[in-house]
Protein backbone atom coordinates (compact mmCIF):
# COMPACT_ATOMS: atom_id res chain seq x y z
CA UNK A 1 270.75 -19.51 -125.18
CA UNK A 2 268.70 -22.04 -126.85
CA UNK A 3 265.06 -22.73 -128.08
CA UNK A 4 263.01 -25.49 -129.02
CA UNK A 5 259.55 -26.07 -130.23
CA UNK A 6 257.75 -23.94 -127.29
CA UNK A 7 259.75 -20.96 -127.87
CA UNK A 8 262.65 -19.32 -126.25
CA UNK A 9 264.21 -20.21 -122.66
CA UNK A 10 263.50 -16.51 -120.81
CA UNK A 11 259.81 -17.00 -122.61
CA UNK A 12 259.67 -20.64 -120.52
CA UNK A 13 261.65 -19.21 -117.21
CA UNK A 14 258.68 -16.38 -117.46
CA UNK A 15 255.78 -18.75 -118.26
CA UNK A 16 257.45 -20.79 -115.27
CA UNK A 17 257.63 -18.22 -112.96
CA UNK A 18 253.96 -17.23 -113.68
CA UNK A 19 252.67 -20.69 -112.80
CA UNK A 20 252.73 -20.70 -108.68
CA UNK A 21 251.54 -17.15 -108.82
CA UNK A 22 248.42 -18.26 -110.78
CA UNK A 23 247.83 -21.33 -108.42
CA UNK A 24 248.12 -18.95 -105.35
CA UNK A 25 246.11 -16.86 -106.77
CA UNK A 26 243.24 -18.75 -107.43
CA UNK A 27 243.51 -20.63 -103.74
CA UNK A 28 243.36 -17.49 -102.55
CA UNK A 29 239.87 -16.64 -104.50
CA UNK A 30 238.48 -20.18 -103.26
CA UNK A 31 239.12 -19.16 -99.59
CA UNK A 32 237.98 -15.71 -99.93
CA UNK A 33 234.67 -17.20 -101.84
CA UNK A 34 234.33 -20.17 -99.19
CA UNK A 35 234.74 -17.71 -96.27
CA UNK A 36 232.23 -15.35 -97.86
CA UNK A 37 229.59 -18.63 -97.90
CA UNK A 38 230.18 -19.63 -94.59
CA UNK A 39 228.57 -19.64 -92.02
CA UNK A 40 225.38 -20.06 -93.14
CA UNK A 41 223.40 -16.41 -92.35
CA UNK A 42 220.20 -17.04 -91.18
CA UNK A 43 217.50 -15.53 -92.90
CA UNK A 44 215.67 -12.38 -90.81
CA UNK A 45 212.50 -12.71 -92.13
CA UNK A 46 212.42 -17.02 -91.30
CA UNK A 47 210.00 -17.65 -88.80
CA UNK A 48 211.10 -19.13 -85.29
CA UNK A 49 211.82 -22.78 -84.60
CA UNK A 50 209.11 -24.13 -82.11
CA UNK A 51 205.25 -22.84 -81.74
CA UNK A 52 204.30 -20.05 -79.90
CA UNK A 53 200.82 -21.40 -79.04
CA UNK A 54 202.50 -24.80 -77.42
CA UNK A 55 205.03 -22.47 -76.28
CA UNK A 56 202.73 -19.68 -74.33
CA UNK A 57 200.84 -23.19 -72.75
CA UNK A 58 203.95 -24.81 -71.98
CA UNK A 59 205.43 -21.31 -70.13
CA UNK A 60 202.17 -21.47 -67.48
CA UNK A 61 202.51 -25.18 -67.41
CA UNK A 62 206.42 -25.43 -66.66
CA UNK A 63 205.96 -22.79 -63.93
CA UNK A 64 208.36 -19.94 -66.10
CA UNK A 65 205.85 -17.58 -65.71
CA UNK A 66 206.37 -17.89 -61.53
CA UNK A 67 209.34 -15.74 -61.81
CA UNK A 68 209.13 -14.24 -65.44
CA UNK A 69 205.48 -12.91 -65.44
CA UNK A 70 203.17 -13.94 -67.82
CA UNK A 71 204.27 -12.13 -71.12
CA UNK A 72 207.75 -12.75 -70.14
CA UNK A 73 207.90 -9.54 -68.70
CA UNK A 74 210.54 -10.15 -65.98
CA UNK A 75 210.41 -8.67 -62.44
CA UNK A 76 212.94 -6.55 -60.83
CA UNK A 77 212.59 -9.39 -57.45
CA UNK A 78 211.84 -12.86 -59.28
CA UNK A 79 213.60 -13.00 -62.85
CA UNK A 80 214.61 -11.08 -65.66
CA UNK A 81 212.92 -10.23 -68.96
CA UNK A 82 212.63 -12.76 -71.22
CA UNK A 83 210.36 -11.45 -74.57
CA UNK A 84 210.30 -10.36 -77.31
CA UNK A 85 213.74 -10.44 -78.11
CA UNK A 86 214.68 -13.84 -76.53
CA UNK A 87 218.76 -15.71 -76.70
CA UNK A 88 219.26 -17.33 -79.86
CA UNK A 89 218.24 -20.73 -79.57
CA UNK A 90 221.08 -22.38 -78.71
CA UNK A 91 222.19 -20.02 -75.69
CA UNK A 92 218.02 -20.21 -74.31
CA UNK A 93 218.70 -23.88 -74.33
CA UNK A 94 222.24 -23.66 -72.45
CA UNK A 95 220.91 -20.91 -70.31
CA UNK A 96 217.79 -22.82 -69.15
CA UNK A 97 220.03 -26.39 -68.44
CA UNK A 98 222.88 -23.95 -66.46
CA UNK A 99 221.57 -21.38 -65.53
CA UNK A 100 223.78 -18.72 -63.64
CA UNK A 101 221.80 -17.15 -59.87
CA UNK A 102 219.03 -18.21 -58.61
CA UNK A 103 216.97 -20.27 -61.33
CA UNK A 104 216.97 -24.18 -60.63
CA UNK A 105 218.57 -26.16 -63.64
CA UNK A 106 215.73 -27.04 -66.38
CA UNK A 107 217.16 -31.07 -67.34
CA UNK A 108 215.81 -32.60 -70.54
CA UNK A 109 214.02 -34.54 -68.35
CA UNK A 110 211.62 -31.45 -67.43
CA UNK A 111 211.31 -29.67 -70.11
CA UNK A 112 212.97 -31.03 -73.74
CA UNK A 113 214.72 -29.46 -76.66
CA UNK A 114 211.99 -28.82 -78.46
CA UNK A 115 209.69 -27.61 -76.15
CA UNK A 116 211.98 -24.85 -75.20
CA UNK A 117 211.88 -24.07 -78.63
CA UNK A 118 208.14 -23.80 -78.12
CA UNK A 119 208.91 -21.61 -75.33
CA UNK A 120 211.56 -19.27 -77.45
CA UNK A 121 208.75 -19.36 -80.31
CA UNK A 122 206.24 -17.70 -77.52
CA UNK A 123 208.59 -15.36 -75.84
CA UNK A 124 209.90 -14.03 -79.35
CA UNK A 125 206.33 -12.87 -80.67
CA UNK A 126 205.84 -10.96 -77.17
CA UNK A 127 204.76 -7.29 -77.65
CA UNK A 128 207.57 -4.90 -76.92
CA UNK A 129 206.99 -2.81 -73.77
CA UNK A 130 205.61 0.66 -74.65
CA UNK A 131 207.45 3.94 -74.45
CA UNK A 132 207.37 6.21 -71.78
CA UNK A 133 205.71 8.97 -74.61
CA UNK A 134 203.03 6.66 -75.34
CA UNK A 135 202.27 6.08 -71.65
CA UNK A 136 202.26 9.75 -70.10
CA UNK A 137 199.36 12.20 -72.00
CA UNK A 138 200.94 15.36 -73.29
């Protein structure tokens, strides 16, 4: 067995061996701390995208409240509930452009992007419906 200047040759295999473990090692951290980051969590206290005020006009004005009541209510007959806990964004917007039953398709040409976030904004800040305790006197 020989050595040189950097010490002896099972000290190098070991310090060799050592290397690809390290490098593994610390690609493994990066993935663990980049999946950790993303995606993005949105904030629960953020307010809602869109107004509620130009949203609870725009619901009379686009007709929604036809079928969904005024407070967004729903009907057993017309449409379903829609407040306060509304889609995500995204799916309100896909819903309302392709919708599934009997509700006509919404284009951007009707109603936009942003004013359905309007709409969302309105529906979202909807009182929940109150118990069945609170309603019958004990």
């Amino acid at each position: 067995m020989t050595t040189n200047a950097t010490g002896s040759m099972a000290h190098q295999q070991i310090r060799s061996t050592e290397k690809p473990h390290r490098v593994r090692a610390t690609m493994l951290l990066a993935i663990v701390v980049g999946a950790l980051a993303w995606p993005p969590r949105a904030n629960p206290q953020s307010p809602p995208p869109g107004n509620a005020e130009e949203g609870r006009q725009l619901f009379v004005r686009k007709g929604c409240y036809q079928c969904h009541g005024r407070e967004g209510q729903g009907s057993p007959t017309t449409g379903p509930r829609l407040g306060p806990e509304p889609l995500p964004l995204a799916a309100f917007v896909r819903l309302v452009r392709t919708p599934r039953a009997q509700m006509p398709p919404y284009t951007e040409k009707v109603v936009s992007d942003s004013e359905l976030a309007d709409i969302r904004a309105f529906l979202e800040t909807r009182p929940r419906a109150a118990t069945i305790d609170a309603l019958v006197p004990k």
